[in-house]
Protein backbone atom coordinates (compact mmCIF):
# COMPACT_ATOMS: atom_id res chain seq x y z
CA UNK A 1 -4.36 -13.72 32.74
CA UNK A 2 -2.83 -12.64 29.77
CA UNK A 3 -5.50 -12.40 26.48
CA UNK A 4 -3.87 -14.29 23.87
CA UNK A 5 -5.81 -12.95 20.81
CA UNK A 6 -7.20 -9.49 20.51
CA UNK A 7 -9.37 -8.66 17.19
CA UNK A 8 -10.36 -5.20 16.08
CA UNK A 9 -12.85 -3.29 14.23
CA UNK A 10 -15.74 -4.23 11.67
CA UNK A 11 -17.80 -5.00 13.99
CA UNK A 12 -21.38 -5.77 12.27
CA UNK A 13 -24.06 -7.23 12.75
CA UNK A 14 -25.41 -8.94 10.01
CA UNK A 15 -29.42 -8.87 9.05
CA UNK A 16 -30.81 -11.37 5.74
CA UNK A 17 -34.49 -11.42 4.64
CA UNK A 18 -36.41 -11.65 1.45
CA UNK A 19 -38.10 -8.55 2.50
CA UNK A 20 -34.47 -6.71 1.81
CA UNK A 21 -35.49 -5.62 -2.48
CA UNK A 22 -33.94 -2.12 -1.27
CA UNK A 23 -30.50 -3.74 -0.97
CA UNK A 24 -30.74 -4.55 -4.98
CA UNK A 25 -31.74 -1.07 -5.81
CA UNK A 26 -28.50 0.03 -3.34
CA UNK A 27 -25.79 -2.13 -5.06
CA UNK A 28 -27.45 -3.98 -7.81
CA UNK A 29 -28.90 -7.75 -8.56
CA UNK A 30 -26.25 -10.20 -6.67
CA UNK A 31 -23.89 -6.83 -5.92
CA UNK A 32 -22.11 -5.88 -2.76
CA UNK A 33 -21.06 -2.67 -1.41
CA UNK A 34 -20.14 -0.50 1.36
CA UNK A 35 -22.68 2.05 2.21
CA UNK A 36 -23.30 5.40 3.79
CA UNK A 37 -25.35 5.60 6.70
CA UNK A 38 -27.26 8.39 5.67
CA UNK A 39 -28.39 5.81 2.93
CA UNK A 40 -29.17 3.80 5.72
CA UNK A 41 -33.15 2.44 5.79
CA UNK A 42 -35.45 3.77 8.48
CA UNK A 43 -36.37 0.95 9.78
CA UNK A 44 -37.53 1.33 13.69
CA UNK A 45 -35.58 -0.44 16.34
CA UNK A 46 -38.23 -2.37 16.99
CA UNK A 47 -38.58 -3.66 13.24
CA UNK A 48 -35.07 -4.77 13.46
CA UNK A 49 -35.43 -6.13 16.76
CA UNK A 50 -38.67 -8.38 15.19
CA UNK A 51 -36.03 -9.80 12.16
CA UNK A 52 -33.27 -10.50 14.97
CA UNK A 53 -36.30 -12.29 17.24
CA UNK A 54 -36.62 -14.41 14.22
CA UNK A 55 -33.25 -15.88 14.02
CA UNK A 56 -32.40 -13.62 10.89
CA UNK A 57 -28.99 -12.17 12.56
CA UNK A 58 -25.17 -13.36 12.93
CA UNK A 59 -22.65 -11.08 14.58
CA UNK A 60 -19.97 -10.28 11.39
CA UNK A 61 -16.50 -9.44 11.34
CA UNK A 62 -14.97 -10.54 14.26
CA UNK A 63 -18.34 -11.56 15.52
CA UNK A 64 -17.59 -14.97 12.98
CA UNK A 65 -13.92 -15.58 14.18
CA UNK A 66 -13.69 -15.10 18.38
CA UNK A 67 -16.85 -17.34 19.35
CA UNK A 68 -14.79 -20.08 17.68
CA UNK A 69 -11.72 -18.69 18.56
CA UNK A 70 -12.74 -19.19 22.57
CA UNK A 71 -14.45 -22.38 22.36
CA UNK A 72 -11.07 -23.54 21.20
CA UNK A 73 -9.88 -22.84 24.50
CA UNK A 74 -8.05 -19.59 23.64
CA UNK A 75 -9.04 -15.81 25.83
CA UNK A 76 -10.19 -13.86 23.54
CA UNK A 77 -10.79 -10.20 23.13
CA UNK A 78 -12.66 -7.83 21.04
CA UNK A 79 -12.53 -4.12 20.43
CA UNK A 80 -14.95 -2.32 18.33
CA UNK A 81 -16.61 0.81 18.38
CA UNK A 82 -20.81 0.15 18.39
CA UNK A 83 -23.71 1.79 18.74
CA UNK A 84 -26.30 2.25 21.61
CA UNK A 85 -28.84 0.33 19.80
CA UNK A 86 -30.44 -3.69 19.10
CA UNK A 87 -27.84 -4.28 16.98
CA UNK A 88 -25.05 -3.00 18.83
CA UNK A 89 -26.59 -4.97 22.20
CA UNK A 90 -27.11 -7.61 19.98
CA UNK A 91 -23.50 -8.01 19.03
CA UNK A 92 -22.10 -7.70 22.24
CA UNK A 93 -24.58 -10.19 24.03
CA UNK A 94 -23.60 -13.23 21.33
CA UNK A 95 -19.45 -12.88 21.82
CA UNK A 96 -20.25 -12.72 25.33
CA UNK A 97 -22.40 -15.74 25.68
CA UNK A 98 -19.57 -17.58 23.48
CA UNK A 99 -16.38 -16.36 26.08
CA UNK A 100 -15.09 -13.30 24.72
CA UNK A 101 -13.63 -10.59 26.54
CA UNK A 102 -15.63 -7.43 25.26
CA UNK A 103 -14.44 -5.25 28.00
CA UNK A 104 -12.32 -3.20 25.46
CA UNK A 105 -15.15 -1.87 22.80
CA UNK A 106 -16.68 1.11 23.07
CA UNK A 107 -20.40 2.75 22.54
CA UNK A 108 -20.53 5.56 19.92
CA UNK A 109 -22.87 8.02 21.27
CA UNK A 110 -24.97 9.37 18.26
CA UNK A 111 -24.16 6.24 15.60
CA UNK A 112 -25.19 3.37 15.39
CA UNK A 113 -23.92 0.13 15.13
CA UNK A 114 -21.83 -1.54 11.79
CA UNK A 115 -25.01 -3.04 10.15
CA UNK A 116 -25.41 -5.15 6.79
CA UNK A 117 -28.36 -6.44 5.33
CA UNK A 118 -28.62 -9.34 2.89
CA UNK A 119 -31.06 -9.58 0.43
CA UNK A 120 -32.30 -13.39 0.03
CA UNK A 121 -33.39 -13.94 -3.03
CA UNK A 122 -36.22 -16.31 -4.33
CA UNK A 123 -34.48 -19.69 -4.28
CA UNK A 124 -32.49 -19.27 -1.51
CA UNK A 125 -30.13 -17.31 -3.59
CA UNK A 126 -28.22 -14.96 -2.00
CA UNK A 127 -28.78 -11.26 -3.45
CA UNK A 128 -27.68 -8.22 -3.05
CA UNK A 129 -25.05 -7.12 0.29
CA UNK A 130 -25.19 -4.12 1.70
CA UNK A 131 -22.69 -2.28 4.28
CA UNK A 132 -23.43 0.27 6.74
CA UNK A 133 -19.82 1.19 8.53
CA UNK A 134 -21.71 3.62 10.45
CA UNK A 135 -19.85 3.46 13.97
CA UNK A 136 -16.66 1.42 12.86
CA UNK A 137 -15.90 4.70 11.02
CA UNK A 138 -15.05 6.10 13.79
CA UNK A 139 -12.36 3.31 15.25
CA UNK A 140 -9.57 5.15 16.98
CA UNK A 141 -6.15 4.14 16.94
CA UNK A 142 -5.73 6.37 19.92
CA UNK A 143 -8.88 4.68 22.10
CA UNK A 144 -7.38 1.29 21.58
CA UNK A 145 -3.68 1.42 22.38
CA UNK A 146 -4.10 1.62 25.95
CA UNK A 147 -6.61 -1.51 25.56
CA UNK A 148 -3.44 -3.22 24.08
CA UNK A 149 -1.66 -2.17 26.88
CA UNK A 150 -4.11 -3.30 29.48
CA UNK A 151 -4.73 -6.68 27.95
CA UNK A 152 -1.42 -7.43 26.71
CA UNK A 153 -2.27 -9.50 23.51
CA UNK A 154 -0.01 -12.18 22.01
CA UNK A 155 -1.51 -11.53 18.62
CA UNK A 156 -3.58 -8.92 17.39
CA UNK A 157 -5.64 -9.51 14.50
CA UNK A 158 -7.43 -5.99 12.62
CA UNK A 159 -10.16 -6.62 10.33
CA UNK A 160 -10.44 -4.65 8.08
CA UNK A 161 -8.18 -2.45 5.87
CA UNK A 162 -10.36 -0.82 3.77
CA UNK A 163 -13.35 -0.63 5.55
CA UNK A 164 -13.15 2.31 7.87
CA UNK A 165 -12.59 6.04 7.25
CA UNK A 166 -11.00 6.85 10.53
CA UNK A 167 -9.37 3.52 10.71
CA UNK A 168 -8.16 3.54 7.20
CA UNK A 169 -6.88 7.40 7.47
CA UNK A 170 -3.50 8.92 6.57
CA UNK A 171 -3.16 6.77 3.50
CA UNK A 172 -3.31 3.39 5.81
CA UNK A 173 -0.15 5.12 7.48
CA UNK A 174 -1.91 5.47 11.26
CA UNK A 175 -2.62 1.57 10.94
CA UNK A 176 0.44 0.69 10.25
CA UNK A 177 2.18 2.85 12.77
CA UNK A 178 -0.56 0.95 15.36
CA UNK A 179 0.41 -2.03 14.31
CA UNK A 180 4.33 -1.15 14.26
CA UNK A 181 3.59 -0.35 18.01
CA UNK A 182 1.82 -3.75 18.83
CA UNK A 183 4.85 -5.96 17.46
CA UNK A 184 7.20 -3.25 19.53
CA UNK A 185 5.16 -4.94 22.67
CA UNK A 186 5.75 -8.25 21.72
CA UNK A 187 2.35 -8.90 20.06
CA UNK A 188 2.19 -10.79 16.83
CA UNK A 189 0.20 -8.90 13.94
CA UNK A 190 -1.82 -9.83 11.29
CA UNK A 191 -4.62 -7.70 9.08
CA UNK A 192 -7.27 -8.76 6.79
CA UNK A 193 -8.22 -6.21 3.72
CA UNK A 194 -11.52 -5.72 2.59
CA UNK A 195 -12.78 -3.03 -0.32
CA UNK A 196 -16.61 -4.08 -1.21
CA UNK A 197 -16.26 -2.24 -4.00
CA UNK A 198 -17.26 -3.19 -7.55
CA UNK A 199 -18.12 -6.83 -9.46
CA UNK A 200 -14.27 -8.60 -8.52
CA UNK A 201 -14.74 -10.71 -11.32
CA UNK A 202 -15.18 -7.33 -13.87
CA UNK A 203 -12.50 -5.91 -12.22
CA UNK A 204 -9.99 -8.83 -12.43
CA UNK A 205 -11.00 -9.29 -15.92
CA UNK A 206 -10.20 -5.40 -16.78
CA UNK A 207 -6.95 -5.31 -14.64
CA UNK A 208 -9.06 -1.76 -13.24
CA UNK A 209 -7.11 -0.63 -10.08
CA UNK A 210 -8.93 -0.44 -7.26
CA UNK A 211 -7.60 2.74 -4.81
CA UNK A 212 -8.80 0.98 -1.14
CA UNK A 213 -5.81 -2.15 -1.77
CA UNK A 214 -3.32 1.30 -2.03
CA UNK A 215 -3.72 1.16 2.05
CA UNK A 216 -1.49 -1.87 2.20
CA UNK A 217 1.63 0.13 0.96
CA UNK A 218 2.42 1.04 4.38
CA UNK A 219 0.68 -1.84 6.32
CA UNK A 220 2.52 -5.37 4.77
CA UNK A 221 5.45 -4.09 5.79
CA UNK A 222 4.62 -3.93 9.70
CA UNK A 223 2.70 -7.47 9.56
CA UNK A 224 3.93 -11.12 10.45
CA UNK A 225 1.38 -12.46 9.22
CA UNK A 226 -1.14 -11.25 6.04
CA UNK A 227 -3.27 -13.76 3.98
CA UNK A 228 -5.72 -13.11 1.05
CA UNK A 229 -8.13 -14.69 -1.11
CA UNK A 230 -7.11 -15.30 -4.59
CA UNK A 231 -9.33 -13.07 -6.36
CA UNK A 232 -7.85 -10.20 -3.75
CA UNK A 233 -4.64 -11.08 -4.73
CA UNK A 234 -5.23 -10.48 -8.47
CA UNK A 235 -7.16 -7.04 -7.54
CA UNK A 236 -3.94 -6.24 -5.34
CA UNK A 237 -1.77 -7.04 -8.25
CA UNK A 238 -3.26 -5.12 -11.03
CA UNK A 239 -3.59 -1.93 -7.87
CA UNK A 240 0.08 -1.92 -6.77
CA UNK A 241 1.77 -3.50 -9.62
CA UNK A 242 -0.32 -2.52 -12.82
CA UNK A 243 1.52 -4.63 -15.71
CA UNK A 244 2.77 -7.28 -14.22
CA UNK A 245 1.42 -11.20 -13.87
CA UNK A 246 -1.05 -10.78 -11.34
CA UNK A 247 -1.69 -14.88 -10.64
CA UNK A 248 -0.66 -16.05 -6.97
CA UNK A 249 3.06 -16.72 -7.33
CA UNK A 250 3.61 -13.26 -9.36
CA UNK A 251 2.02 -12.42 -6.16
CA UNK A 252 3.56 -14.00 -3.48
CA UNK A 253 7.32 -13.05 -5.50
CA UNK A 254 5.72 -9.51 -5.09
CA UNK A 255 4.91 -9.03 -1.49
CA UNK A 256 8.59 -10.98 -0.76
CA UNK A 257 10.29 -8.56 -2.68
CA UNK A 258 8.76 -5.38 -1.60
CA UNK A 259 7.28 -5.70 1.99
CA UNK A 260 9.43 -8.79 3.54
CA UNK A 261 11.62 -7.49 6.37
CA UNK A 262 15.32 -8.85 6.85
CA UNK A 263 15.61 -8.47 10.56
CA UNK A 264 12.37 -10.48 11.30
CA UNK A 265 10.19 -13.53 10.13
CA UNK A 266 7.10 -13.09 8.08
CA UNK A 267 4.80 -15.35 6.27
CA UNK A 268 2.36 -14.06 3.17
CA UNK A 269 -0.61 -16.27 1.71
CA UNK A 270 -3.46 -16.56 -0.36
CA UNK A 271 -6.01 -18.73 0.73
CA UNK A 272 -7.50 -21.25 -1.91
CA UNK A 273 -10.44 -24.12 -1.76
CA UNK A 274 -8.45 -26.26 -0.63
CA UNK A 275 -5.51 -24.57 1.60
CA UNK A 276 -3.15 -21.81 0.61
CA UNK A 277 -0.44 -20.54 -1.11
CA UNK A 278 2.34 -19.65 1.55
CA UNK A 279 5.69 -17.49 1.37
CA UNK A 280 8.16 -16.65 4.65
CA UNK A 281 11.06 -15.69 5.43
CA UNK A 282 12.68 -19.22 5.94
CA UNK A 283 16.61 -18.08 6.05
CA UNK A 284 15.47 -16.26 9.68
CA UNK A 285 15.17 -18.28 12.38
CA UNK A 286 10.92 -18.38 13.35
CA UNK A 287 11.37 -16.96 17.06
CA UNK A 288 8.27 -15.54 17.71
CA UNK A 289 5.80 -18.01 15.97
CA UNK A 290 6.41 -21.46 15.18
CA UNK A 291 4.75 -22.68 11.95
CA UNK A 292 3.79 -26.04 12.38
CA UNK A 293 2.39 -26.83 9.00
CA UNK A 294 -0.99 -28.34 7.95
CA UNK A 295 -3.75 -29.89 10.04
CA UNK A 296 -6.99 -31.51 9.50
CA UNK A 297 -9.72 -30.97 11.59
CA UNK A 298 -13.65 -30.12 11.61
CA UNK A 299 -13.12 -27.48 9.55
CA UNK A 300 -11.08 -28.57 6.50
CA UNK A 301 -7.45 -27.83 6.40
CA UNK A 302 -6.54 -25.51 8.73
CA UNK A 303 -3.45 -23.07 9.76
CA UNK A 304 -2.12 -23.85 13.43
CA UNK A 305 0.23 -20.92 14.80
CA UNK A 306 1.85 -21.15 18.08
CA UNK A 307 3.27 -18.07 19.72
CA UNK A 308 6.32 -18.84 21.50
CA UNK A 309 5.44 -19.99 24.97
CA UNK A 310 1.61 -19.86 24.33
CA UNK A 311 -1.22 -22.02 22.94
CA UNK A 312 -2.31 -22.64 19.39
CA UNK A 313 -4.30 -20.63 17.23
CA UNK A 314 -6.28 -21.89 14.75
CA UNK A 315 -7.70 -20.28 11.39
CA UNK A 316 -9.88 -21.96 9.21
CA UNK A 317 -8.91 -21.59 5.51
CA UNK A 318 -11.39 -20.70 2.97
């Protein structure tokens, strides 16, 4: 049966506890970061195995989308490169137990598995985030096309730009030309893009540039679908085009103007509280994905996309 959604990459497994102070000393008070995993703490397997046992992990990155993703009826797929470790088995036992497909990920032999812990701070508060890529560093464009072939995706859905070295090399040119070879099988594509870099909120304020969000030059082009948060799209703005408004219809303008195809639909958005900000190609006829507007559900408003001749998708807003 063909899968109808395959996700990629970033695959994490995500570990909160008060006992996490090192986190604030890593990225600062409240900060969040991406790390190196030679910064990464030594704690034992079994130590981390102890803070999973206590209900203290969630399986990240795709690990929040595909569960909910299957249980809405759709087969789902992940590939990801993790590591031969608790966190890593971890990962791959919860998407499992919710219906994914994880028949296409792979085990890194020496690193280990995409790990971040969260530092809970007195209160409840959340403190400090910090990212080990560790094995999604390694995500090969190369391991995973024949996994595309094999499974034969309607969409596939990369998370992130911006958060892998391997997967983010070449400038963001080898993830585009991936993707350019998914829509050339017929699969629908849409990327996420992720820095974890800085205080956004400093950076927005400065208009500083921030070098990751120069990996979408190539990549918007080859999408059919890209959304972003609003803060993003400011940081995006003030990266690509320094000078110019950065709020969300400067931006949406923007991405039509440069990175909007003529020979095929595409639709751009940044994601607010309460829905999102939308721009497509609307002159083209929509012949690969029907857009079939706004829905309320469980989950708040909600984006429904229906691949031609297959089931609906649905993303929660944020």
């Amino acid at each position: 049966m063909k899968t109808d959604i395959m996700l990629l990459n970033t695959s994490v497994l995500d570990i909160r506890s008060a006992d996490f102070d090192f986190v604030d000393t890593l990225v600062g008070a409240g900060g969040l970061a991406r790390c190196a995993t030679a910064d990464m703490p030594a704690f034992t397997q079994e130590q981390l195995e102890a803070y999973i046992g206590q209900g203290r992990s969630t399986a990240g990155g795709p690990g929040n989308t595909a569960p909910l993703l299957a249980h809405a009826g759709l087969k789902v797929a992940v590939g990801a490169v993790l590591g031969d470790d608790v966190q890593g088995r971890t990962f791959r036992d919860i998407l499992t137990r919710n219906g994914v497909d994880m028949s296409a990920s792979k085990t890194h032999p020496t690193l280990p598995t995409g790990t971040t812990f969260i530092h809970e701070s007195p209160g409840g508060e959340r403190g400090g985030i910090a990212y080990f890529p560790n094995a999604n560093n390694e995500f090969s464009f190369d391991d995973f096309m024949p996994e595309i072939e094999r499974l034969a995706p309607s969409i596939v859905y990369y998370m992130y730009s911006g958060l892998s070295e391997r997967g983010d090399a070449n400038g963001g040119r080898d993830l585009a030309d991936f993707m350019r070879r998914c829509r050339a099988r017929g699969a629908l594509t849409i990327a996420d893009s992720h820095t974890l870099g800085g205080n956004p909120q400093e950076l927005i304020a400065n208009k500083t540039p921030v070098a990751a969000y120069r990996l979408l030059e190539p990549l918007l082009g080859e999408l059919d679908i890209f959304f972003t948060s609003a803060d993003e799209a400011q940081m995006i703005m003030n990266t690509l085009a320094p000078g110019q408004p950065n709020d969300i219809a400067s931006f949406l303008a923007f991405a039509r103007q440069r990175f909007m195809q003529n020979d095929r639909p595409q639709l751009f958005g940044v994601t607010v509280k309460n829905g999102a900000h939308v721009i497509y190609n609307y002159q083209l006829s929509i012949h690969r994905i029907g857009i079939h507007g706004w829905r309320s559900g469980r989950f708040g408003g909600s984006r429904r996309f229906v691949p031609r001749g297959g089931r609906g998708v649905y993303c929660a807003t944020c």
